[in-house]
N, C-alpha and C. Protein backbone atom coordinates (compact mmCIF):
# COMPACT_ATOMS: atom_id res chain seq x y z
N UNK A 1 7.19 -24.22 37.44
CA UNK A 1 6.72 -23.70 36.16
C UNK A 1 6.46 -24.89 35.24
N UNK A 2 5.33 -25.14 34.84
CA UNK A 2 5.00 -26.22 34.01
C UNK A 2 5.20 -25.81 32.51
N UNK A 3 5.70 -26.50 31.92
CA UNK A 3 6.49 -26.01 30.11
C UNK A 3 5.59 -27.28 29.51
N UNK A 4 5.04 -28.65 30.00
CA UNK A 4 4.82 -29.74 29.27
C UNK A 4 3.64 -29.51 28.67
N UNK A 5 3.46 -29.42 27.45
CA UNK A 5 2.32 -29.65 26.89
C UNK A 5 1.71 -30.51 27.07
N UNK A 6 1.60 -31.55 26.72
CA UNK A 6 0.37 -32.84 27.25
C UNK A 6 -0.05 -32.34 28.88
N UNK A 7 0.84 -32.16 29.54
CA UNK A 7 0.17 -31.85 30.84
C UNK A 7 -0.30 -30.78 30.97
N UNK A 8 0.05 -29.85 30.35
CA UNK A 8 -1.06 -28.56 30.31
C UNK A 8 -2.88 -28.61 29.94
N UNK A 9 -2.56 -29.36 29.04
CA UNK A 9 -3.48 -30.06 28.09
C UNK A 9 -4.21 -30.55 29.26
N UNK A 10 -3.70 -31.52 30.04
CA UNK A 10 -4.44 -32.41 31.31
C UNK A 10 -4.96 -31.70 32.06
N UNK A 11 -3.88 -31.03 32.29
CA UNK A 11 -4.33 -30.22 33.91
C UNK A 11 -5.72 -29.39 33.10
N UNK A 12 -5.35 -28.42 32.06
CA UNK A 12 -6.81 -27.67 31.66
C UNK A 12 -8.09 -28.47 31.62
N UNK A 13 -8.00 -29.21 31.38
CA UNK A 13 -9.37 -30.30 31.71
C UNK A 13 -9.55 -30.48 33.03
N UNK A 14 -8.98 -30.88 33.67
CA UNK A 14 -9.13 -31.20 35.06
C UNK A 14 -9.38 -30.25 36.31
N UNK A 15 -8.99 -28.86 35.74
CA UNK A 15 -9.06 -27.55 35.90
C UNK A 15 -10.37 -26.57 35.37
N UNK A 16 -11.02 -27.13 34.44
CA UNK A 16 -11.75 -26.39 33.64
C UNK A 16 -13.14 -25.73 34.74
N UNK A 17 -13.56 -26.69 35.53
CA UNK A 17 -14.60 -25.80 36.13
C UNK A 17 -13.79 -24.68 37.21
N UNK A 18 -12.65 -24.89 37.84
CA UNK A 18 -11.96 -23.99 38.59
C UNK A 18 -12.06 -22.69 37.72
N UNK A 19 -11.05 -22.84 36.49
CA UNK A 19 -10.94 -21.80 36.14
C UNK A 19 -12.14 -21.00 35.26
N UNK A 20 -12.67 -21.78 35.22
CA UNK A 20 -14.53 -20.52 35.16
C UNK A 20 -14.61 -20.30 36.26
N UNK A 21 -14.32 -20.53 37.41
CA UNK A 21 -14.72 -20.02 38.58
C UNK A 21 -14.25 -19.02 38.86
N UNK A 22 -12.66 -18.87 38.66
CA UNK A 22 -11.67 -17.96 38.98
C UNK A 22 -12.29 -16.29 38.05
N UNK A 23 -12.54 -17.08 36.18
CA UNK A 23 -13.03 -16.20 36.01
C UNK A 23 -14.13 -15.20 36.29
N UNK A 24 -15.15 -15.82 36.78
CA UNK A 24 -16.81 -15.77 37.40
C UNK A 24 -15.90 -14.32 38.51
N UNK A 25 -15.46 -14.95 39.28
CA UNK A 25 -14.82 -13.83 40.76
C UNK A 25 -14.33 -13.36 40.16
N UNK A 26 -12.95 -13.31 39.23
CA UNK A 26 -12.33 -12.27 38.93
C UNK A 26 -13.33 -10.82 38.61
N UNK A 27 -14.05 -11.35 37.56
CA UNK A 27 -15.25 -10.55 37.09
C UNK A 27 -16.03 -9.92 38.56
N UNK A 28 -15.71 -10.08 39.66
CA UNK A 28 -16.97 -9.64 40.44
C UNK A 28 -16.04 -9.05 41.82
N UNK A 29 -14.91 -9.25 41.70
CA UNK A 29 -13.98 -8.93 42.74
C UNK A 29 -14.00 -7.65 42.99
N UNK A 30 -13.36 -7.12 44.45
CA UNK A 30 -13.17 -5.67 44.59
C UNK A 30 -12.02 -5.22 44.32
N UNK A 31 -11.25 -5.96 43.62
CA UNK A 31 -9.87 -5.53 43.12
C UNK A 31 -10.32 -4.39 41.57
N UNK A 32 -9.66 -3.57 41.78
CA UNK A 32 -9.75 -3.03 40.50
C UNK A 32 -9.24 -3.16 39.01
N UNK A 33 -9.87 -3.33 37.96
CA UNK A 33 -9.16 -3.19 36.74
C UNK A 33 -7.81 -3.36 36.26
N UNK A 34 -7.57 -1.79 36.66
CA UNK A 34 -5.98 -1.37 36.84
C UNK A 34 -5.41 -2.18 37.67
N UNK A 35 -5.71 -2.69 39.00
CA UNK A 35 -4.98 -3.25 39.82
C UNK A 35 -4.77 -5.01 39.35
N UNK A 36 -5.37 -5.19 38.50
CA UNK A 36 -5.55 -6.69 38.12
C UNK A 36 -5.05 -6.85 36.91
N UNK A 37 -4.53 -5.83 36.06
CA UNK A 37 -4.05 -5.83 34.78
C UNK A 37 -2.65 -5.24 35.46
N UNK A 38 -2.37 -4.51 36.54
CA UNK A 38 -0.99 -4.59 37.04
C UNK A 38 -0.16 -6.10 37.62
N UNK A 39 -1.21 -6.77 38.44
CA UNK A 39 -0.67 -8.08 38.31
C UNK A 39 -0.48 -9.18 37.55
N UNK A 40 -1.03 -8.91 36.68
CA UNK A 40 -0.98 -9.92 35.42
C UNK A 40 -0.02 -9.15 34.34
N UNK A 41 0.34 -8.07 34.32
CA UNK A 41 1.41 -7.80 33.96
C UNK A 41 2.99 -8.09 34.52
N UNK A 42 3.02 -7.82 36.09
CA UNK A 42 3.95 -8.26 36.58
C UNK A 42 4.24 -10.05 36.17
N UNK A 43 3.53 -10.70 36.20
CA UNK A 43 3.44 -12.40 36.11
C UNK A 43 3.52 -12.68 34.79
N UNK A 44 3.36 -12.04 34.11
CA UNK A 44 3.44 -12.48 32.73
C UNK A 44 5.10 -11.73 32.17
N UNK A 45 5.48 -10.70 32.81
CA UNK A 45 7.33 -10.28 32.68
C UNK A 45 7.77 -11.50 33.13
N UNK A 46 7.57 -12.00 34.50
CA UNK A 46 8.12 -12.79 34.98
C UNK A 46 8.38 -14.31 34.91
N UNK A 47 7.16 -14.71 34.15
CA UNK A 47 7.02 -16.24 33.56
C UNK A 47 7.48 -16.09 32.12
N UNK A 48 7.53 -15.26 31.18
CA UNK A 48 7.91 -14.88 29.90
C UNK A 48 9.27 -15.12 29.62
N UNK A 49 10.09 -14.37 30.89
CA UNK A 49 11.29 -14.60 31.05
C UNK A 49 12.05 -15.37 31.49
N UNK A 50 10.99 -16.63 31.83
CA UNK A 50 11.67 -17.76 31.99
C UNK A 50 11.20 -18.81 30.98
N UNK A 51 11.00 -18.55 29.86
CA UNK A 51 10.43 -19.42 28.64
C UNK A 51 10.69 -18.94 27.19
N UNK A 52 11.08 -19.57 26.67
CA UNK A 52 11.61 -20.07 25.11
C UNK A 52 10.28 -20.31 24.24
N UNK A 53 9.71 -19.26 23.37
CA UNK A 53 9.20 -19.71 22.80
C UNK A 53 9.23 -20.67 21.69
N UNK A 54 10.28 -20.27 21.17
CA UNK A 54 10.92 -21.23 19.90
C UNK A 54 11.02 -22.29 20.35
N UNK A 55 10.99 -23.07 21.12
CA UNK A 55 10.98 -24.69 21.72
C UNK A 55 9.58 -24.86 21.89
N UNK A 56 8.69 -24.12 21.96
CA UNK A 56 7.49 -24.63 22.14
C UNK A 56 6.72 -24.24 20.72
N UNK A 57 6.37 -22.87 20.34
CA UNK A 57 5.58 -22.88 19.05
C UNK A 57 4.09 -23.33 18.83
N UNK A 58 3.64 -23.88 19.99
CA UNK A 58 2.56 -24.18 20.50
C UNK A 58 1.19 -23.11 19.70
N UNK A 59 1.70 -22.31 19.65
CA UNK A 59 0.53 -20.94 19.09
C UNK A 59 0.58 -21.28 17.71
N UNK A 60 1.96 -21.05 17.09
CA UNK A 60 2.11 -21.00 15.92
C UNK A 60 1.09 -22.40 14.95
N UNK A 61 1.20 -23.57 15.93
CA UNK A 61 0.63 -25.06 15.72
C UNK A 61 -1.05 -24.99 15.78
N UNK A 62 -1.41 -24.01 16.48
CA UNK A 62 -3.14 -24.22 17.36
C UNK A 62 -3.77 -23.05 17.35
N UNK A 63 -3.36 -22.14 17.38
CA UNK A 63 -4.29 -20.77 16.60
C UNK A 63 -3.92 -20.28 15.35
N UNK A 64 -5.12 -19.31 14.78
CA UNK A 64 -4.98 -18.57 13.85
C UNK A 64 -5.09 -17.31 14.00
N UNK A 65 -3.52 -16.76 14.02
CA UNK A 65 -4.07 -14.87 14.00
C UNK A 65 -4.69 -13.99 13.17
N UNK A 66 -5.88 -13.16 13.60
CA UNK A 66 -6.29 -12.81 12.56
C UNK A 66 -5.62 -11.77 11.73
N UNK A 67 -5.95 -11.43 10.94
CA UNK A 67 -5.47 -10.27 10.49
C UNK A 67 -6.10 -9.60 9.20
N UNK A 68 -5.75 -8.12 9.41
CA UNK A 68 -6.44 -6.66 8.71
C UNK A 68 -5.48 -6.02 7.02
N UNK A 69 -6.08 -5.72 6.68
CA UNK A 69 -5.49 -5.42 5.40
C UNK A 69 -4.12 -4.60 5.73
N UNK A 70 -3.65 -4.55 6.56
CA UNK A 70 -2.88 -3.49 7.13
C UNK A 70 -1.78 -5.12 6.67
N UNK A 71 -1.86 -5.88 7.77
CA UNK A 71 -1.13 -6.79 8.01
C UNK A 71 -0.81 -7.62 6.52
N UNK A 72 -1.89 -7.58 6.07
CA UNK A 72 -2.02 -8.42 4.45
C UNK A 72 -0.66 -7.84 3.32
N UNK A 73 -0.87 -6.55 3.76
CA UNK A 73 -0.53 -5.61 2.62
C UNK A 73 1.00 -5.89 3.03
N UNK A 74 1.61 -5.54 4.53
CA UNK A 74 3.04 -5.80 4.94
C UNK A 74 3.19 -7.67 4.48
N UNK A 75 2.85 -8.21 4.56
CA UNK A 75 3.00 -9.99 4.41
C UNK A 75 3.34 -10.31 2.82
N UNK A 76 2.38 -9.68 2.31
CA UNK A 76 3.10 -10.14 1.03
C UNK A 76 3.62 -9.62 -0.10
N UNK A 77 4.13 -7.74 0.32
CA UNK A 77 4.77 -7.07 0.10
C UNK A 77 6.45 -7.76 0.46
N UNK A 78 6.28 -8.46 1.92
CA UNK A 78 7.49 -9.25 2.15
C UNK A 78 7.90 -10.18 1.28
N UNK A 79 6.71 -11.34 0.83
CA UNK A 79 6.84 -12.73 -0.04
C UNK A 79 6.90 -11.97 -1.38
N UNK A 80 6.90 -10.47 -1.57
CA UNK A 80 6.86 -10.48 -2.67
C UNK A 80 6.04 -11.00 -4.00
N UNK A 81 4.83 -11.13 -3.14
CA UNK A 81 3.70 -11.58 -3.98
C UNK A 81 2.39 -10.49 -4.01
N UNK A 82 1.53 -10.50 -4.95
CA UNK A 82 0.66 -9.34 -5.13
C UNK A 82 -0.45 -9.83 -3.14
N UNK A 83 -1.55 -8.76 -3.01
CA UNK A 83 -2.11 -9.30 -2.56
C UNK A 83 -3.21 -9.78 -2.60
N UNK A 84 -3.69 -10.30 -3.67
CA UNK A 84 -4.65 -10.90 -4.30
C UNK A 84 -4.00 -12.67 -4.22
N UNK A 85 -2.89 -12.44 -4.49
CA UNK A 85 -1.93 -14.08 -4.64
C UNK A 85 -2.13 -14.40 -3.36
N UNK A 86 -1.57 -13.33 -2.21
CA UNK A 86 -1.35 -13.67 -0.87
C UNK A 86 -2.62 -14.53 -0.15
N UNK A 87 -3.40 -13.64 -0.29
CA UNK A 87 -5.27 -13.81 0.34
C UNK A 87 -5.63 -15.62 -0.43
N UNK A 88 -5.33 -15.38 -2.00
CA UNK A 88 -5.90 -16.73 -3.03
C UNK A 88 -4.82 -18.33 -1.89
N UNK A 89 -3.48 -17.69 -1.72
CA UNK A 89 -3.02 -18.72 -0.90
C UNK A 89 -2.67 -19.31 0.08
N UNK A 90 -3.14 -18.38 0.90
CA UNK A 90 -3.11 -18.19 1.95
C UNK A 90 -3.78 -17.98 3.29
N UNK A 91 -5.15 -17.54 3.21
CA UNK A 91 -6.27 -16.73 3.91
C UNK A 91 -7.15 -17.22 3.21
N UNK A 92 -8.22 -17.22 4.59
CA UNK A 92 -9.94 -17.02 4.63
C UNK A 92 -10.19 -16.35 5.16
N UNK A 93 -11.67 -15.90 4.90
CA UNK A 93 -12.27 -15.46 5.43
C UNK A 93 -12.44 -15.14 7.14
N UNK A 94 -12.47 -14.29 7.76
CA UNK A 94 -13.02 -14.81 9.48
C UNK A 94 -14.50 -14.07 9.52
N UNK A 95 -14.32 -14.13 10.87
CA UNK A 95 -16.25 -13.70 11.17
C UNK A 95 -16.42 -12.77 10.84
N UNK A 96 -15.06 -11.60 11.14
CA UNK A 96 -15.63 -10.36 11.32
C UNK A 96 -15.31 -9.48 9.55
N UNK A 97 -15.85 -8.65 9.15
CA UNK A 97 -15.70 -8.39 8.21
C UNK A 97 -14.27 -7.32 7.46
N UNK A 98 -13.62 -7.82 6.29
CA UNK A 98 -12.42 -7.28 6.35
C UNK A 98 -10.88 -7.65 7.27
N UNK A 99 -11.39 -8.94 7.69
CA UNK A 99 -10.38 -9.60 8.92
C UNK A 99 -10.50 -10.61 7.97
N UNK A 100 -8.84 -11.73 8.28
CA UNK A 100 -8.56 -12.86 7.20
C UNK A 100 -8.08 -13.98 8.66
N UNK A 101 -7.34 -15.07 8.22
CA UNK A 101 -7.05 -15.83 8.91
C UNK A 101 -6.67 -16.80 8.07
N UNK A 102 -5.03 -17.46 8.44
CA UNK A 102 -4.19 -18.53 7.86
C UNK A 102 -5.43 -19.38 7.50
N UNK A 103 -5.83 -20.03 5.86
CA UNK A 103 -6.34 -21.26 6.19
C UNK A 103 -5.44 -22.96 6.24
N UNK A 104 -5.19 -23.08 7.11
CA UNK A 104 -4.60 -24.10 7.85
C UNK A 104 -3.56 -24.17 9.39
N UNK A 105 -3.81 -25.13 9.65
CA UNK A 105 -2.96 -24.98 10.89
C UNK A 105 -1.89 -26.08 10.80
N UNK A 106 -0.73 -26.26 11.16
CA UNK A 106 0.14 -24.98 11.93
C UNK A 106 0.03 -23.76 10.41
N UNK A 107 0.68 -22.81 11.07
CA UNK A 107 1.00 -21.86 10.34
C UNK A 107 1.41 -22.21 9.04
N UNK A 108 1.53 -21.97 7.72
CA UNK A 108 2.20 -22.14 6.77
C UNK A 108 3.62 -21.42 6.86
N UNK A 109 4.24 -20.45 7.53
CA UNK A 109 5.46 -19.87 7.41
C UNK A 109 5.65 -20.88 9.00
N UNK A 110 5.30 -21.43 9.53
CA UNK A 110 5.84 -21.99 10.83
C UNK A 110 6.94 -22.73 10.06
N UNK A 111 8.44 -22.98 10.49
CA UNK A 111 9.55 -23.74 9.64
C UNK A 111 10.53 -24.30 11.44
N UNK A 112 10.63 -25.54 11.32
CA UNK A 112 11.34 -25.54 12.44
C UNK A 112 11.18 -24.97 13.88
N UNK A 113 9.74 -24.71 14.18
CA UNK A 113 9.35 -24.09 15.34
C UNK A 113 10.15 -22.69 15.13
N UNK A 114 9.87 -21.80 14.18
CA UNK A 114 10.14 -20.65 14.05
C UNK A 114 9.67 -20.00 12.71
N UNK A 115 8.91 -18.87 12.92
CA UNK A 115 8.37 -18.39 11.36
C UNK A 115 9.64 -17.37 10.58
N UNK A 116 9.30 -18.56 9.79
CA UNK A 116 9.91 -18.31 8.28
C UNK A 116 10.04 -16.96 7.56
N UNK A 117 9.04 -15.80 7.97
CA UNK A 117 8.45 -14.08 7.82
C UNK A 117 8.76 -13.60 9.56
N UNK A 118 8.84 -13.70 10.02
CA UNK A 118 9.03 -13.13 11.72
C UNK A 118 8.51 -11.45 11.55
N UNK A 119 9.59 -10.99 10.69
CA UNK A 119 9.16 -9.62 10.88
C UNK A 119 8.23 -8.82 9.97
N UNK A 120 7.26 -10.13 8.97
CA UNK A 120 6.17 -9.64 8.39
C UNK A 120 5.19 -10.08 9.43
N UNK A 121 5.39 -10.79 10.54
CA UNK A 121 3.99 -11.44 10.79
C UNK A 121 2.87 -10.80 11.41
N UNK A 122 1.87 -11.25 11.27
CA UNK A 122 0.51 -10.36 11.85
C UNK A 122 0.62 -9.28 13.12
N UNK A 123 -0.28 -8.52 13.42
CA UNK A 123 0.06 -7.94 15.22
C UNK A 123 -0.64 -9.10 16.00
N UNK A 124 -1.85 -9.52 15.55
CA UNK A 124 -2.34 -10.76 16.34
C UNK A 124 -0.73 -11.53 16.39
N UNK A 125 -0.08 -11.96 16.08
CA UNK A 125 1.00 -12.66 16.39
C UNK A 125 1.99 -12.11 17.48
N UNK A 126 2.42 -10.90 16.52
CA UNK A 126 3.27 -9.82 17.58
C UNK A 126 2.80 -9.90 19.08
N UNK A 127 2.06 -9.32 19.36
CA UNK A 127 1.33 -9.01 20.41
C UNK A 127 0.87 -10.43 21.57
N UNK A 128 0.61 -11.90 20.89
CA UNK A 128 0.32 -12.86 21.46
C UNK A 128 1.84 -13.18 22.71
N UNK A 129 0.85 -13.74 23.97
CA UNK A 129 -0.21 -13.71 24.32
C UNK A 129 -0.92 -13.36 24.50
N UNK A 130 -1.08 -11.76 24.84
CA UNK A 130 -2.31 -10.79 24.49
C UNK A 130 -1.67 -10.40 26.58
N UNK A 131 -1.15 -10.86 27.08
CA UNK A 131 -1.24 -10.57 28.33
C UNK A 131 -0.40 -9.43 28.79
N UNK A 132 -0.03 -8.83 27.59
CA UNK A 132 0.97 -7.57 28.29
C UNK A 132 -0.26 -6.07 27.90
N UNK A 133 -1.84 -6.58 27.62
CA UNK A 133 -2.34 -5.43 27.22
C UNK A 133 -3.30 -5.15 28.83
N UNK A 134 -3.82 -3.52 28.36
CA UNK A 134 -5.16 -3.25 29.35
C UNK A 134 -6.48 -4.64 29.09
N UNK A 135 -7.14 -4.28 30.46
CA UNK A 135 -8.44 -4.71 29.85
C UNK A 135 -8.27 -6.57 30.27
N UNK A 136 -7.86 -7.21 30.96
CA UNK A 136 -7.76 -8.44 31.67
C UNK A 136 -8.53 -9.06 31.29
N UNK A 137 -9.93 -8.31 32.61
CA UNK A 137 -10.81 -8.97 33.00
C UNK A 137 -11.59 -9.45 31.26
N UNK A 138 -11.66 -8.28 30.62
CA UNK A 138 -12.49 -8.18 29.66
C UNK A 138 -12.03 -9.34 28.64
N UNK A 139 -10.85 -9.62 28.87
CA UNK A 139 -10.63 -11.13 27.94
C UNK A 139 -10.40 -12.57 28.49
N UNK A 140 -11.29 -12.78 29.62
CA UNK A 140 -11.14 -13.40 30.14
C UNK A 140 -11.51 -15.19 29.50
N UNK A 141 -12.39 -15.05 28.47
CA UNK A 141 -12.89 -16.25 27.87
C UNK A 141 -11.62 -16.18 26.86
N UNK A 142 -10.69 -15.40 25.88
CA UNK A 142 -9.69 -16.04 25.36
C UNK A 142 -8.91 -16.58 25.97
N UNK A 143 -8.67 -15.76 27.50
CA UNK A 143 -7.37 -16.34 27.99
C UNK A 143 -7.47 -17.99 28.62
N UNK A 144 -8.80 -18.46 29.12
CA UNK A 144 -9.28 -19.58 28.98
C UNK A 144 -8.77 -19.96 28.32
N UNK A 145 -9.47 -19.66 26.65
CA UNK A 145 -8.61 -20.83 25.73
C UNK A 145 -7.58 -20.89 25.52
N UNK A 146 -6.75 -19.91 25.85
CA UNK A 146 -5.43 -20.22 25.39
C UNK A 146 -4.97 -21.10 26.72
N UNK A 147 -4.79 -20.67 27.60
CA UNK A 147 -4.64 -21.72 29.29
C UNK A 147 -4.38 -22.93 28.64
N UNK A 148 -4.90 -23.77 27.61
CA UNK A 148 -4.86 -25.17 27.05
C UNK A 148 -3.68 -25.16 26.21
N UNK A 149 -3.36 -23.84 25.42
CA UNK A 149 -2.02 -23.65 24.36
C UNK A 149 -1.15 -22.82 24.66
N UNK A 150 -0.91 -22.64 25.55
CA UNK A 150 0.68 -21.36 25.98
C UNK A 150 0.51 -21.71 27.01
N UNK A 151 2.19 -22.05 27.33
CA UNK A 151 2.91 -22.55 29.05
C UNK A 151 2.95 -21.16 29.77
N UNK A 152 3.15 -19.86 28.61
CA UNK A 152 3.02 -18.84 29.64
C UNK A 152 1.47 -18.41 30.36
N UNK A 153 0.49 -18.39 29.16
CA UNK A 153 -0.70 -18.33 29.31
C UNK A 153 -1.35 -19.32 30.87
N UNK A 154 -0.64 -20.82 30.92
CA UNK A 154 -0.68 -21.23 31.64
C UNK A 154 -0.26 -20.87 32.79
N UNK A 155 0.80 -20.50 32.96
CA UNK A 155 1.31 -20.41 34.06
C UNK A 155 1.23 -19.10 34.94
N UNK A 156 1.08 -17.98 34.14
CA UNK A 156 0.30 -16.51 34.32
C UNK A 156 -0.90 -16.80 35.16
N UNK A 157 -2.25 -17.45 34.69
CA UNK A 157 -3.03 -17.95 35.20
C UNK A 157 -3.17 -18.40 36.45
N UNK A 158 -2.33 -19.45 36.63
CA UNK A 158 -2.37 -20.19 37.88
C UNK A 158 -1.41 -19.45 38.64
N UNK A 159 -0.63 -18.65 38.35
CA UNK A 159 -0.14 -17.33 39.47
C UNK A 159 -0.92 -16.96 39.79
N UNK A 160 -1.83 -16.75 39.22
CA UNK A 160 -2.84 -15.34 39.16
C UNK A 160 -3.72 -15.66 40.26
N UNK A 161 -4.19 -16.93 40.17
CA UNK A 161 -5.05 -17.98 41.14
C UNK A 161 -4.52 -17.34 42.75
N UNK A 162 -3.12 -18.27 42.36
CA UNK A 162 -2.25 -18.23 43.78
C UNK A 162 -2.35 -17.04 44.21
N UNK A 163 -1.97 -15.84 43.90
CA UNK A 163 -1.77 -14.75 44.07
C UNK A 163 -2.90 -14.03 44.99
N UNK A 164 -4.43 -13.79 44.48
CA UNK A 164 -5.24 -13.28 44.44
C UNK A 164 -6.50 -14.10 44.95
N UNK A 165 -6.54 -15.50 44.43
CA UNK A 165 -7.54 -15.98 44.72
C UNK A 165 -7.71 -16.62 46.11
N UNK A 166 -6.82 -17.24 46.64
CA UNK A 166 -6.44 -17.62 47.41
C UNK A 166 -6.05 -16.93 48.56
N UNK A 167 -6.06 -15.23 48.26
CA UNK A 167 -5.94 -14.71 49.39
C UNK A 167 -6.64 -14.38 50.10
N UNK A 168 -6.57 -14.11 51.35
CA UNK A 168 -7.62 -14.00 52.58
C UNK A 168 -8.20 -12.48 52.38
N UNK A 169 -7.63 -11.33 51.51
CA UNK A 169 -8.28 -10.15 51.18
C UNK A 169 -9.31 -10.16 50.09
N UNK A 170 -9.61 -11.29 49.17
CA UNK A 170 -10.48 -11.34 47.95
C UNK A 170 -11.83 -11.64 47.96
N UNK A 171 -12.29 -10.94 48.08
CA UNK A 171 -14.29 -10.51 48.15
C UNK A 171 -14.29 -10.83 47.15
N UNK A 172 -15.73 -11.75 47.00
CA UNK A 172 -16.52 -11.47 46.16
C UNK A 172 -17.86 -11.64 45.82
């Protein structure tokens, strides 16, 4: 199980045309949906549970979750600030309309490789890595990027390889 960042970092470069490849087949395989969001569920219980996020924080440092007025409204109902204050100090704009995003990275509540709000924080947060949802194949270009920033993301992945790609049953 690889945990090192810099070498994650490496290997994803050195890796990068593989894993468009992996994705390219995944996308075209005769495995089904369901059957490919069951194994990447199993691998992602199983690598999850052998990793500490709070030692790494890696997400918290290198993405921005987005988030919906839903999330806005719980955040600084927490800080106890209006949400006009929250958005003015906190948030920009993102692409999509009515969606915000930390402006800066790491996180501003990131404190000690652990957020400072935990149980205000976004569902984009909650929910990250995104690998315990339906729908795999269909996110296959985030999970790319993340492959470079989460040891689980990483290591899910290159199960996933081992698992499937590599086996003597995988058409494609």
């Amino acid at each position: 199980m690889e945990t090192d960042l810099k070498r994650i970092r490496e290997l994803s470069k050195e890796r990068e045309d593989e894993n468009w490849e992996f994705r390219s087949s995944l996308k075209n395989c005769d495995i089904s949906e369901e059957e490919i969001d069951s194994i990447v569920h199993k691998l992602y219980q199983r690598v999850a549970s052998q990793m500490d996020c709070r030692i790494c924080a890696n997400c918290c440092k290198e993405i921005q979750p987005v988030s919906d007025q839903e999330d806005i409204d719980r955040f600084s109902k927490c800080l106890v600030i209006s949400v006009a204050q929250f958005k003015n100090q906190y948030l920009v704009k993102y692409e999509e309309p009515e969606k915000f995003v930390f402006n800066k990275k790491p996180c501003p509540f990131l404190k000690d490789n652990l957020c400072s709000h935990y149980a205000c924080r976004p569902k984009d947060c909650v929910s990250y890595p995104h690998l315990d949802k339906s729908g795999f194949i269909f996110r296959l270009i985030n999970i790319i990027e993340n492959y470079a920033i989460c040891p689980i993301v990483f290591n899910v992945y290159e199960c996933l390889k081992n698992e499937i790609w590599h086996h003597d049953n995988f058409n494609y």
